[in-house]
N, C-alpha and C. Protein backbone atom coordinates (compact mmCIF):
# COMPACT_ATOMS: atom_id res chain seq x y z
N UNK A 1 -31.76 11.03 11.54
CA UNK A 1 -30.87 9.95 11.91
C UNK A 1 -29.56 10.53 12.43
N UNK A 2 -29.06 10.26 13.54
CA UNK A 2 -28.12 10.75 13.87
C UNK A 2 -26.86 9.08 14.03
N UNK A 3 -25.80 9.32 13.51
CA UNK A 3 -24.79 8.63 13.40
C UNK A 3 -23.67 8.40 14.14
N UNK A 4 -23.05 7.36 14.93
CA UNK A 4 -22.35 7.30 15.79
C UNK A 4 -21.07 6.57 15.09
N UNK A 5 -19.56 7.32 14.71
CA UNK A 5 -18.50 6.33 14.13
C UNK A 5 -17.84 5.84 15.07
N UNK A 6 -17.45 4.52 14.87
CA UNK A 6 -16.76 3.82 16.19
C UNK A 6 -15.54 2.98 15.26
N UNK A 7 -14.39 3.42 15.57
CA UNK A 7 -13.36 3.03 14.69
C UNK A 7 -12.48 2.22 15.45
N UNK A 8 -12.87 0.58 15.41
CA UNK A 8 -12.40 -0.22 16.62
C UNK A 8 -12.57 -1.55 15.37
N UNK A 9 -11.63 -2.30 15.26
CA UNK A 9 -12.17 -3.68 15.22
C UNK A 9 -12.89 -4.61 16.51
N UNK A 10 -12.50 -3.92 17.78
CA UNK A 10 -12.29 -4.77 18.86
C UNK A 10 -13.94 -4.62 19.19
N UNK A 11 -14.42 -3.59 19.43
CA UNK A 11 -16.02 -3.29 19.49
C UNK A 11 -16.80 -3.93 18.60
N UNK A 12 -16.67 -4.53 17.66
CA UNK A 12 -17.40 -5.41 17.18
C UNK A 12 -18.43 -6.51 17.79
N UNK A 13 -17.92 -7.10 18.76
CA UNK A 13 -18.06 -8.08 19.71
C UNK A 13 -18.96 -7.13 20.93
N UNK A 14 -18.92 -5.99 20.72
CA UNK A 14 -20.32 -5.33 21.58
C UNK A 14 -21.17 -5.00 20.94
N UNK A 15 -21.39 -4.81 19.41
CA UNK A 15 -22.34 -4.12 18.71
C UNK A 15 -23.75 -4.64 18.82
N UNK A 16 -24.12 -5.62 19.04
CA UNK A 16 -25.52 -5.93 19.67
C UNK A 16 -26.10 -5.28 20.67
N UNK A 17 -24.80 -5.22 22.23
CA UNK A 17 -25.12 -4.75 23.32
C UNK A 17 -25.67 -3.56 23.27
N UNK A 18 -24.79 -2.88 22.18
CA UNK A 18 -24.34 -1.28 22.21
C UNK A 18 -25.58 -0.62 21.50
N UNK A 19 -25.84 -1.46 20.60
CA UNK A 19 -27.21 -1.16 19.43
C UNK A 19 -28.59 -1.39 20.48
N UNK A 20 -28.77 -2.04 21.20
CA UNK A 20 -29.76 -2.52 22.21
C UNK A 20 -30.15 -1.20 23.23
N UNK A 21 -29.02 -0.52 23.57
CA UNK A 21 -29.07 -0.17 24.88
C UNK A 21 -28.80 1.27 24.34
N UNK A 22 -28.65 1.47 22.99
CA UNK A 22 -28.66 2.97 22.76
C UNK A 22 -29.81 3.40 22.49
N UNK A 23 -30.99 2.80 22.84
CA UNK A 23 -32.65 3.51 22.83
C UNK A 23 -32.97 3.73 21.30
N UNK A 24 -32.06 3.31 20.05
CA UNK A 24 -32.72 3.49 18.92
C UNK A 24 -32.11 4.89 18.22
N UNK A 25 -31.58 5.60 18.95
CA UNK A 25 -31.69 7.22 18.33
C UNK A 25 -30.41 7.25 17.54
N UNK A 26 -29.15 6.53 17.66
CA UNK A 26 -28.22 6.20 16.85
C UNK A 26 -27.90 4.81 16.05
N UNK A 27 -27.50 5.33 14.57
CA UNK A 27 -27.12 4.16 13.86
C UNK A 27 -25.61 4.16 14.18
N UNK A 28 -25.09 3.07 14.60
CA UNK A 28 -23.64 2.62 14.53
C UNK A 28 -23.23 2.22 13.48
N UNK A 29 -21.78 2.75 12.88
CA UNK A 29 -20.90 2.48 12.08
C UNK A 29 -19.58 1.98 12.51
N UNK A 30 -19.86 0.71 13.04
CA UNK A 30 -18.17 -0.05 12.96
C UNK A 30 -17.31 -0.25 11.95
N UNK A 31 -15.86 0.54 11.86
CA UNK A 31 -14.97 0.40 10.85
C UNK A 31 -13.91 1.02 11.65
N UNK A 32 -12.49 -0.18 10.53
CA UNK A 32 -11.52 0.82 10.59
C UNK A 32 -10.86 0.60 9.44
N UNK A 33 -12.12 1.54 8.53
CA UNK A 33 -11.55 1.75 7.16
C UNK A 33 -12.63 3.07 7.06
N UNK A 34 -11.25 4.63 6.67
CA UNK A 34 -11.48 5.95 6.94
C UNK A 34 -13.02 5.90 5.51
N UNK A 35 -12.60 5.25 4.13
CA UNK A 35 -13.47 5.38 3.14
C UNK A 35 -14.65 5.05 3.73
N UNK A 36 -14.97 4.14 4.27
CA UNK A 36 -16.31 3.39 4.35
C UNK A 36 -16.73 4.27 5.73
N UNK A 37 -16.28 5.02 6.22
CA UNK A 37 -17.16 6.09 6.82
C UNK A 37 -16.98 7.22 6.59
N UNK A 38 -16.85 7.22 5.48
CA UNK A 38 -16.72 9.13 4.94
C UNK A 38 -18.36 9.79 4.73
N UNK A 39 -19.49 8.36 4.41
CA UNK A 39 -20.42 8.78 4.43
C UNK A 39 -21.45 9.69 5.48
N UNK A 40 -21.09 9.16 6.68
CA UNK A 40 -21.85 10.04 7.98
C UNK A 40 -21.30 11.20 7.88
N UNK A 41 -19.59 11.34 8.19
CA UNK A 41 -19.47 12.89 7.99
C UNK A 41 -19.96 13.69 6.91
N UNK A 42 -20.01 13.04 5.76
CA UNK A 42 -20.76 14.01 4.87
C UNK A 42 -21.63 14.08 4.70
N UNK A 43 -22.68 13.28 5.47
CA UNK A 43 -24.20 13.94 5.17
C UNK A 43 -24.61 14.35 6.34
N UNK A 44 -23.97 14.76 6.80
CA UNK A 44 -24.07 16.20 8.37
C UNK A 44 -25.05 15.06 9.01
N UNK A 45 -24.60 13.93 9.32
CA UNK A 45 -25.50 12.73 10.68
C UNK A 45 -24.42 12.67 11.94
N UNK A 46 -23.38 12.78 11.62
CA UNK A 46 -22.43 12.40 12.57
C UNK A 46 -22.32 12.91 14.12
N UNK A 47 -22.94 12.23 14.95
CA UNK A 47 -23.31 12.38 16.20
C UNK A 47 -22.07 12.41 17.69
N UNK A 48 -21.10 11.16 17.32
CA UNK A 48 -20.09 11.00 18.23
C UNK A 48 -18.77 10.20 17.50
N UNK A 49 -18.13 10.26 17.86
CA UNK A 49 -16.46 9.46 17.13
C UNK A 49 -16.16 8.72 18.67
N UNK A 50 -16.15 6.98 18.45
CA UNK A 50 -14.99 6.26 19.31
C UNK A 50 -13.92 6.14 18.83
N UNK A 51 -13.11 6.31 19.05
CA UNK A 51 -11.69 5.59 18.48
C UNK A 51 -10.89 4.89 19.67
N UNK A 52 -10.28 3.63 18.65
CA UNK A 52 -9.89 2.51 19.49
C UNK A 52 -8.25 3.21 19.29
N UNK A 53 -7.35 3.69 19.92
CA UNK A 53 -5.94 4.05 19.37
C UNK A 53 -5.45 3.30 18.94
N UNK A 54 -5.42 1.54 18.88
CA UNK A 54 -4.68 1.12 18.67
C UNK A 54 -4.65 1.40 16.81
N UNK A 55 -5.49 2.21 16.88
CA UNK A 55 -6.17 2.04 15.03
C UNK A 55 -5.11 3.66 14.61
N UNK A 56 -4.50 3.71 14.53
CA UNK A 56 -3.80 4.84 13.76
C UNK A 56 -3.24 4.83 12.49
N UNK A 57 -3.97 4.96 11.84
CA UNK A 57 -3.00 4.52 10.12
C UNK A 57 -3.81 6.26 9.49
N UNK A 58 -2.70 6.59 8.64
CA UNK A 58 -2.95 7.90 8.21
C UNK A 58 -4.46 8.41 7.01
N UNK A 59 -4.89 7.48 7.32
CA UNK A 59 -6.23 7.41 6.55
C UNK A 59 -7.22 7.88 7.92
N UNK A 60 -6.93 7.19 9.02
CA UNK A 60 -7.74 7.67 9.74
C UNK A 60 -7.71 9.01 10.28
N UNK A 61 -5.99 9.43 10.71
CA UNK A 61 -5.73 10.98 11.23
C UNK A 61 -6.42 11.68 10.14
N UNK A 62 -6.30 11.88 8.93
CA UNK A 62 -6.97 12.38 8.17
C UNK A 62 -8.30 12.62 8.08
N UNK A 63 -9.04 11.18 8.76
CA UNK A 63 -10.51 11.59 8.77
C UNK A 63 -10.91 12.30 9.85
N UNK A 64 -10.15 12.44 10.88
CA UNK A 64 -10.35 13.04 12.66
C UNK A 64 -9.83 14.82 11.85
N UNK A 65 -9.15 14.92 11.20
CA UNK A 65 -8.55 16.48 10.64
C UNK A 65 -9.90 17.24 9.58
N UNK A 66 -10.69 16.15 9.19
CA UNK A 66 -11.62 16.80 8.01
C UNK A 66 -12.98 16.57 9.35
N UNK A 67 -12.74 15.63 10.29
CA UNK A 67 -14.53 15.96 11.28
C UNK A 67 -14.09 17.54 12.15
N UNK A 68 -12.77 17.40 12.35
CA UNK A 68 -12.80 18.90 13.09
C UNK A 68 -12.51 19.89 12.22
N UNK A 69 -12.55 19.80 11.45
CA UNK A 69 -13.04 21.18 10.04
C UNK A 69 -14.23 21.39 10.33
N UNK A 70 -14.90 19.89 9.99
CA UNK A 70 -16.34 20.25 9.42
C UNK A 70 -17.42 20.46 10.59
N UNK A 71 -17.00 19.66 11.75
CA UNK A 71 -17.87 19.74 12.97
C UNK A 71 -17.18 20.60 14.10
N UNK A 72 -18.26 21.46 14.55
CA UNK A 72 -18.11 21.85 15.66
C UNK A 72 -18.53 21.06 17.36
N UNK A 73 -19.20 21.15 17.25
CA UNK A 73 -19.91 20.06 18.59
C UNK A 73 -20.04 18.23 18.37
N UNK A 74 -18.86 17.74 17.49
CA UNK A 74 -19.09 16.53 17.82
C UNK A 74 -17.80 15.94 18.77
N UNK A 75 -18.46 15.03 19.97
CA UNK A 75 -17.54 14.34 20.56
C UNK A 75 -16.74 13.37 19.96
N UNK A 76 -15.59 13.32 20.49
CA UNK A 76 -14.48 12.48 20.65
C UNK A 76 -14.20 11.73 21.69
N UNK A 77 -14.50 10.20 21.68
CA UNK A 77 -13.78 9.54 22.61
C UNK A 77 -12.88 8.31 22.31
N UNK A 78 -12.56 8.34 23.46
CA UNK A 78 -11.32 7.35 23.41
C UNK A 78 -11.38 6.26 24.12
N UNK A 79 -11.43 4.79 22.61
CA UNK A 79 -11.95 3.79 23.73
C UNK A 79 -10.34 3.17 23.64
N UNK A 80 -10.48 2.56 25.12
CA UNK A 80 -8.89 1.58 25.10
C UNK A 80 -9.18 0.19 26.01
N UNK A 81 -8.45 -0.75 25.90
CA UNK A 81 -8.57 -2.01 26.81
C UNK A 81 -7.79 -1.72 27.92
N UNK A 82 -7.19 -0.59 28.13
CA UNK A 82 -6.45 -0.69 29.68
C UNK A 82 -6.45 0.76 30.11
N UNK A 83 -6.41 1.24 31.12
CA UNK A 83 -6.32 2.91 31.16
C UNK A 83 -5.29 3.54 30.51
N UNK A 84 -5.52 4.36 30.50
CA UNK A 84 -4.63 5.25 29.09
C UNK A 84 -4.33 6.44 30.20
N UNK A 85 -3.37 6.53 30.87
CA UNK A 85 -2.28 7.41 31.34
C UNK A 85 -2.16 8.90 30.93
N UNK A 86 -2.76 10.19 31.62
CA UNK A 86 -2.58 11.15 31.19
C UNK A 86 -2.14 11.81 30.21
N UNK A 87 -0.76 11.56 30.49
CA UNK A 87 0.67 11.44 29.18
C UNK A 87 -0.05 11.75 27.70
N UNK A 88 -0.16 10.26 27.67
CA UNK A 88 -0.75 9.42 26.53
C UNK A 88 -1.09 10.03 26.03
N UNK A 89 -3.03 10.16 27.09
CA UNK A 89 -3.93 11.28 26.43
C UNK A 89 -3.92 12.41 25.29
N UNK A 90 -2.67 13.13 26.25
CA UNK A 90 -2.33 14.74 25.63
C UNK A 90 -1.60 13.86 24.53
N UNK A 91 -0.36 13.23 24.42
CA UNK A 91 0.07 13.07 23.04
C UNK A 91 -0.94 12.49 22.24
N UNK A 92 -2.18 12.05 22.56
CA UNK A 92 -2.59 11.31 21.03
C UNK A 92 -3.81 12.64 20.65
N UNK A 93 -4.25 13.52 22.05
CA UNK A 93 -5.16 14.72 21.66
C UNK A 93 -4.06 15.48 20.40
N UNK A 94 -2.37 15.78 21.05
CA UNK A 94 -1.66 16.42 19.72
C UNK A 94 -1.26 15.78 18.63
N UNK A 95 -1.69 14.39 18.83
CA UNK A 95 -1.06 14.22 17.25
C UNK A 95 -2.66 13.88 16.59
N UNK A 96 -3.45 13.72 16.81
CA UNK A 96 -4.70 14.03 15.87
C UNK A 96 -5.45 15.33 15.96
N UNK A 97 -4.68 16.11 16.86
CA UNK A 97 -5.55 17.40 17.17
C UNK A 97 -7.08 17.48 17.28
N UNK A 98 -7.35 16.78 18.11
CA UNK A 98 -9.15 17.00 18.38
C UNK A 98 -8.82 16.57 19.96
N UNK A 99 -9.78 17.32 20.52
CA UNK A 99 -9.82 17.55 21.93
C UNK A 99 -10.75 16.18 22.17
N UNK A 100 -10.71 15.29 22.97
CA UNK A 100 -10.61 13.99 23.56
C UNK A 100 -12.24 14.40 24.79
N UNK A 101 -13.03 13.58 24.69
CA UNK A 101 -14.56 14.24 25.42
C UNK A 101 -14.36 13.33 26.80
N UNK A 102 -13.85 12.51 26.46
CA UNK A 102 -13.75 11.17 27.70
C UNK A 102 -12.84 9.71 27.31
N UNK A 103 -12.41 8.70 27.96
CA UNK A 103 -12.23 7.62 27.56
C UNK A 103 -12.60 6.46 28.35
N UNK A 104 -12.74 5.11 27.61
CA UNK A 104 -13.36 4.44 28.13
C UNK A 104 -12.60 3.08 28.22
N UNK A 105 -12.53 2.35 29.08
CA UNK A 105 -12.27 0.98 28.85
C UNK A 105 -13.26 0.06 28.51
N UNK A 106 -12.97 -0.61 27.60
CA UNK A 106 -13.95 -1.95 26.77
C UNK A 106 -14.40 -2.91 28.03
N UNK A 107 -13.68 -3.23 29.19
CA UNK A 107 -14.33 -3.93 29.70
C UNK A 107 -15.37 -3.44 31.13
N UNK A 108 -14.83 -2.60 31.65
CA UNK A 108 -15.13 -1.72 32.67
C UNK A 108 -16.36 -0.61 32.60
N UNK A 109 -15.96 -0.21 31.50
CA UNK A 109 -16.50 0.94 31.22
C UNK A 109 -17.72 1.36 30.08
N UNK A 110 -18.13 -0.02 30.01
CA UNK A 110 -19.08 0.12 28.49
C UNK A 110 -20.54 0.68 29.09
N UNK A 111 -21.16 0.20 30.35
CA UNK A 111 -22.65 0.79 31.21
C UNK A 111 -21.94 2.50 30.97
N UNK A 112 -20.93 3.25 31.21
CA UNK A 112 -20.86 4.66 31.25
C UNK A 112 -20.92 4.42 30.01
N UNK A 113 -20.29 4.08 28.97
CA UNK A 113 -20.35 4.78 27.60
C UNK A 113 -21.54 4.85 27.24
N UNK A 114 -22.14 3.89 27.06
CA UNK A 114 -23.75 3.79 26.98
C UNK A 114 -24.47 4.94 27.62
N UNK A 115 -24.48 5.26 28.88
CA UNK A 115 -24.67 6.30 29.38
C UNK A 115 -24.58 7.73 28.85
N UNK A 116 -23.38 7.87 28.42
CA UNK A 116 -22.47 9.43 28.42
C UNK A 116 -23.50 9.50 26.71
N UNK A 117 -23.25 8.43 26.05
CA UNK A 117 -23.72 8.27 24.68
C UNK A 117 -25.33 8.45 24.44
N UNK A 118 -25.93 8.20 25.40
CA UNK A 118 -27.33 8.28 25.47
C UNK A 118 -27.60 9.80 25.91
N UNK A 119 -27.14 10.22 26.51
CA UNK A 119 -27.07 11.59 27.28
C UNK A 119 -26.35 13.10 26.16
N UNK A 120 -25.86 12.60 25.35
CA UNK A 120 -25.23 13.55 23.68
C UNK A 120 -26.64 14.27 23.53
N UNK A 121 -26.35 16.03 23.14
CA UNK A 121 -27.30 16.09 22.85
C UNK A 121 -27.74 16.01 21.11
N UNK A 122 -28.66 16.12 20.46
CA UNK A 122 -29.17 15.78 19.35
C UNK A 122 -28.02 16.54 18.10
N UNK A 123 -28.17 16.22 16.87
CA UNK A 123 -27.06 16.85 16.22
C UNK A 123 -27.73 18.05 15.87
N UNK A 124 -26.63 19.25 15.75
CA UNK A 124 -27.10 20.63 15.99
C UNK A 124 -27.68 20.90 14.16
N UNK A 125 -28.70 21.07 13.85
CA UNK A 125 -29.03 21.25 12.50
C UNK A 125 -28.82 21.90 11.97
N UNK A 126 -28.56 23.15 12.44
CA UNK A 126 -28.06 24.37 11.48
C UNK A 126 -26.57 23.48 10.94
N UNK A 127 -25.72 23.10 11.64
CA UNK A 127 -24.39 22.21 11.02
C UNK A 127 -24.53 21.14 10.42
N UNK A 128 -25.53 20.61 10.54
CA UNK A 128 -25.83 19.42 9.30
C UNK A 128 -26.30 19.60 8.27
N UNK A 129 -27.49 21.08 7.84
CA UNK A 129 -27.61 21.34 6.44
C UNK A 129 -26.68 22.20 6.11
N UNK A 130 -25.51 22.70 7.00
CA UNK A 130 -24.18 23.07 6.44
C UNK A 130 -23.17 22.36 5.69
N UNK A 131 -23.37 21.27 6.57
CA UNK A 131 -22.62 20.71 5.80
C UNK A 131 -22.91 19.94 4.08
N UNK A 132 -24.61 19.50 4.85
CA UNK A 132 -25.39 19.01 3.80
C UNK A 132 -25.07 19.95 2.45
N UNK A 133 -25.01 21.31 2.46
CA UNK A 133 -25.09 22.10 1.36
C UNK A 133 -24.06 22.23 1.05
N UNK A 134 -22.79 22.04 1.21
CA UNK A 134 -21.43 22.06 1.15
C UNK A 134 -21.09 20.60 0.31
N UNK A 135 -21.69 20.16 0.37
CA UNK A 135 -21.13 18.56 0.25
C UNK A 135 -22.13 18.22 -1.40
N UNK A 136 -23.39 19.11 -1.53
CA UNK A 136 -24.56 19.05 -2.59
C UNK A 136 -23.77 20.12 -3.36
N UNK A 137 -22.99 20.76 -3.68
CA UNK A 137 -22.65 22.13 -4.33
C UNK A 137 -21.81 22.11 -4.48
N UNK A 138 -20.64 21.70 -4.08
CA UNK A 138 -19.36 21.55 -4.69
C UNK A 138 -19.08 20.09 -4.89
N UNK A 139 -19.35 19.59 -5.94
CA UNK A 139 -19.62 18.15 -6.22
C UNK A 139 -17.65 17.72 -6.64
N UNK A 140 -17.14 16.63 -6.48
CA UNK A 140 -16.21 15.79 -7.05
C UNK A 140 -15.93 14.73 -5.71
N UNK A 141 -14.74 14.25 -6.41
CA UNK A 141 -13.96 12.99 -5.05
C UNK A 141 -12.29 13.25 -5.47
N UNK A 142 -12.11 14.46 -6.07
CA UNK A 142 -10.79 14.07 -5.65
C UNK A 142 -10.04 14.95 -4.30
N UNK A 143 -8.76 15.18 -4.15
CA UNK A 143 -8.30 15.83 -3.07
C UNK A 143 -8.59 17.05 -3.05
N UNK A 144 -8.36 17.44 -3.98
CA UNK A 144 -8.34 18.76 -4.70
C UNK A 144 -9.50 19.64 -4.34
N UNK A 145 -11.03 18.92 -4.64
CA UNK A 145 -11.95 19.26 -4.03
C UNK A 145 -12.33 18.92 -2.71
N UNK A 146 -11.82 18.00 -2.35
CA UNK A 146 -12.10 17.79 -0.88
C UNK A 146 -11.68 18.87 0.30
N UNK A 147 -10.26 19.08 -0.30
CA UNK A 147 -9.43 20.36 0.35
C UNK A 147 -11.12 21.70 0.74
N UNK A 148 -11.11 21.45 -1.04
CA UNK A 148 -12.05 23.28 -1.11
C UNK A 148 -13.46 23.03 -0.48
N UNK A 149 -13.90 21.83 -0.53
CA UNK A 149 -14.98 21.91 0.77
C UNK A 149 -14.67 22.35 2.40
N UNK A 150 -13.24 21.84 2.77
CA UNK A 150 -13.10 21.91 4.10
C UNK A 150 -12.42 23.56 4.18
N UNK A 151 -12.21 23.79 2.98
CA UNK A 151 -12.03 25.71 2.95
C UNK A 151 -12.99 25.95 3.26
N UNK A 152 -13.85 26.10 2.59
CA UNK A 152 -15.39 26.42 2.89
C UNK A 152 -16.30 26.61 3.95
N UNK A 153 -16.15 25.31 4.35
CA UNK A 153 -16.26 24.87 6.05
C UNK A 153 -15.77 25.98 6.99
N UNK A 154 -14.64 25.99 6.75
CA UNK A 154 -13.71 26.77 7.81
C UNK A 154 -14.48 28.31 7.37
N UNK A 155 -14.45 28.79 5.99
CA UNK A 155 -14.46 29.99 5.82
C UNK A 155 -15.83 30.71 6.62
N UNK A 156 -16.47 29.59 6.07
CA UNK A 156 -18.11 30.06 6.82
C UNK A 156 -18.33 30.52 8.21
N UNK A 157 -17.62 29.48 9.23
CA UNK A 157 -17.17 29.97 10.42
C UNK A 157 -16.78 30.76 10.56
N UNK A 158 -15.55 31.76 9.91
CA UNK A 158 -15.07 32.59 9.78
C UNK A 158 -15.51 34.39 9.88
N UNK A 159 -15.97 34.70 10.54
CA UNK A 159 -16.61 36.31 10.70
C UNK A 159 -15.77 36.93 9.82
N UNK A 160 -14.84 36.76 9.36
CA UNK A 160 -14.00 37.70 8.17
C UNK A 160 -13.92 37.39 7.12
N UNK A 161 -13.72 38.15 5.93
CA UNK A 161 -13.82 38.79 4.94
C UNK A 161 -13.37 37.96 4.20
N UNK A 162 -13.16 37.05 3.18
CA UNK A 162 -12.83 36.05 2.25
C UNK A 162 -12.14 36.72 0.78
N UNK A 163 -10.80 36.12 0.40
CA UNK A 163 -10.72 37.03 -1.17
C UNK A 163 -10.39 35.28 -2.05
N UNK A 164 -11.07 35.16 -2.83
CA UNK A 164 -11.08 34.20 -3.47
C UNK A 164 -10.60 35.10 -4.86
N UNK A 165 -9.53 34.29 -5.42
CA UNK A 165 -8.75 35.10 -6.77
C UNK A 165 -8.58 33.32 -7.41
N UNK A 166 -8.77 33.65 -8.71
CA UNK A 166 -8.19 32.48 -9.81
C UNK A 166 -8.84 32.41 -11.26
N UNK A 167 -8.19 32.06 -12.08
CA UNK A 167 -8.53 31.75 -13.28
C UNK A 167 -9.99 32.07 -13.64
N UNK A 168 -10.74 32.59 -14.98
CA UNK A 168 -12.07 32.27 -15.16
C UNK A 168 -12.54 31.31 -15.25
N UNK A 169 -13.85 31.00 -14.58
CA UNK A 169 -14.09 29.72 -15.02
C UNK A 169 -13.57 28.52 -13.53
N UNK A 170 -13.21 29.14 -12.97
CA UNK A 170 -12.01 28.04 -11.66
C UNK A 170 -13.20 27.95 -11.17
N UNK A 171 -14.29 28.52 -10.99
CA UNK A 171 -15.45 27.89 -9.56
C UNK A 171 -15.38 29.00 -8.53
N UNK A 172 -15.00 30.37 -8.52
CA UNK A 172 -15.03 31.51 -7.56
C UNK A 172 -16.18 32.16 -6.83
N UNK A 173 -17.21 32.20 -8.11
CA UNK A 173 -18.74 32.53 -7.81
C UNK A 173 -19.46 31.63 -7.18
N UNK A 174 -19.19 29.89 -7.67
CA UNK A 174 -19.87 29.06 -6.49
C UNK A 174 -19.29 29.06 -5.24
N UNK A 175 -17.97 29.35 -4.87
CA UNK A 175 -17.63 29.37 -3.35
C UNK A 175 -17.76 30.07 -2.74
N UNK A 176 -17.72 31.33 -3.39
CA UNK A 176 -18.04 32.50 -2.75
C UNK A 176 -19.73 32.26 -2.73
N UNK A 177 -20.57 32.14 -3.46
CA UNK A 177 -22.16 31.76 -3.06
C UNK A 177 -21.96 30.87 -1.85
N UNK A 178 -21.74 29.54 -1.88
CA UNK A 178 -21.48 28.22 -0.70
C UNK A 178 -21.25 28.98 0.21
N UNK A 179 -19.91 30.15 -0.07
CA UNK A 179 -19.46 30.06 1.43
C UNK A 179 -20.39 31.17 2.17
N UNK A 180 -21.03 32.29 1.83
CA UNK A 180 -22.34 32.83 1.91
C UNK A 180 -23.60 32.47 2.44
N UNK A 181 -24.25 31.22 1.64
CA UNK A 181 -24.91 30.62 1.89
C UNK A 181 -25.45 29.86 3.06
N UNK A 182 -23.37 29.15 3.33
CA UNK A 182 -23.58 28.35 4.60
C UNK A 182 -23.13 28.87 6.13
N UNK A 183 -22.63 30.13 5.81
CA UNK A 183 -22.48 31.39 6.71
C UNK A 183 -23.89 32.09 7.40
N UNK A 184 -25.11 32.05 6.04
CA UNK A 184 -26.26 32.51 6.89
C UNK A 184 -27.00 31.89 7.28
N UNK A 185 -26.63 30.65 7.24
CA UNK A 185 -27.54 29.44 8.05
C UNK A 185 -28.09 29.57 9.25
């Protein structure tokens, strides 16, 4: 199952179209509430991100900061009701820091999205039972651990050398295993 987040109230009012004409291969998740889609990113489904800008509340920058931890190859686009001005672009690529794949207008532009969206290629699997195993192994919900998954994440990517130091007992041997683990994937 590959997962498509679309963080728009306004797309709502296409989700029939959009569900119809995407051939089946993605489940859509309309929200713009960051909790109620924390689930796709963490079970390594997450296929593409819309975002509507008008949706910026710090729950969401937060969730665009933990998909580009955790994902490498997932798109970003940018849906808007009017063209969105170069400018723009670059300031909203720097203030959520994720590189922007395309944007679209809601009324104009929904036959390309459909398109561009149908045309994604499949989610890369070695990064979904990465993440999958990252997310099964270091179990909690608070920040604290959320942080040390997206360490993890990062570290694995990482071709260099890791020094994990702390307390006995802190969890050193499972991250250092995790981060091992999801390094030789």
């Amino acid at each position: 199952m590959e997962v498509g987040l679309i963080i728009s109230d306004k797309m709502e009012a296409y989700a029939d179209k959009l569900r119809a004409k995407l051939q089946g291969r993605h489940t859509l998740c309309f929200s713009t509430n960051a909790s109620s889609l924390r689930y796709p990113v963490i079970s390594g489904d997450l296929s593409f991100v819309a975002w509507d800008h008008s949706v910026a509340t710090s729950s969401i920058i937060s969730l665009f900061h933990k998909i580009s931890d955790l994902y490498v190859s997932v798109p970003f686009f940018l849906i808007e009701d009017k063209n969105v001005d170069d400018t723009f672009k670059i300031a909203i690529e720097r203030f959520i820091q994720y590189n922007i794949s395309d944007n679209f207008n809601l009324q104009s532009d929904m036959e390309r999205f459909i398109k561009v969206i149908n045309a994604l290629p499949h989610v890369n699997e070695k990064e979904r039972s990465t993440i999958r195993k990252i997310y099964n192994t270091v179990i909690g919900e608070s920040q604290n651990m959320e942080d040390l998954r997206l360490f993890i994440s990062r570290a694995a990517k990482n071709p260099m050398p890791v020094l994990i130091y702390g307390e006995a007992g802190s969890g050193k041997t499972l991250a250092a295993k995790t981060i091992h683990e999801a390094s030789c994937k």
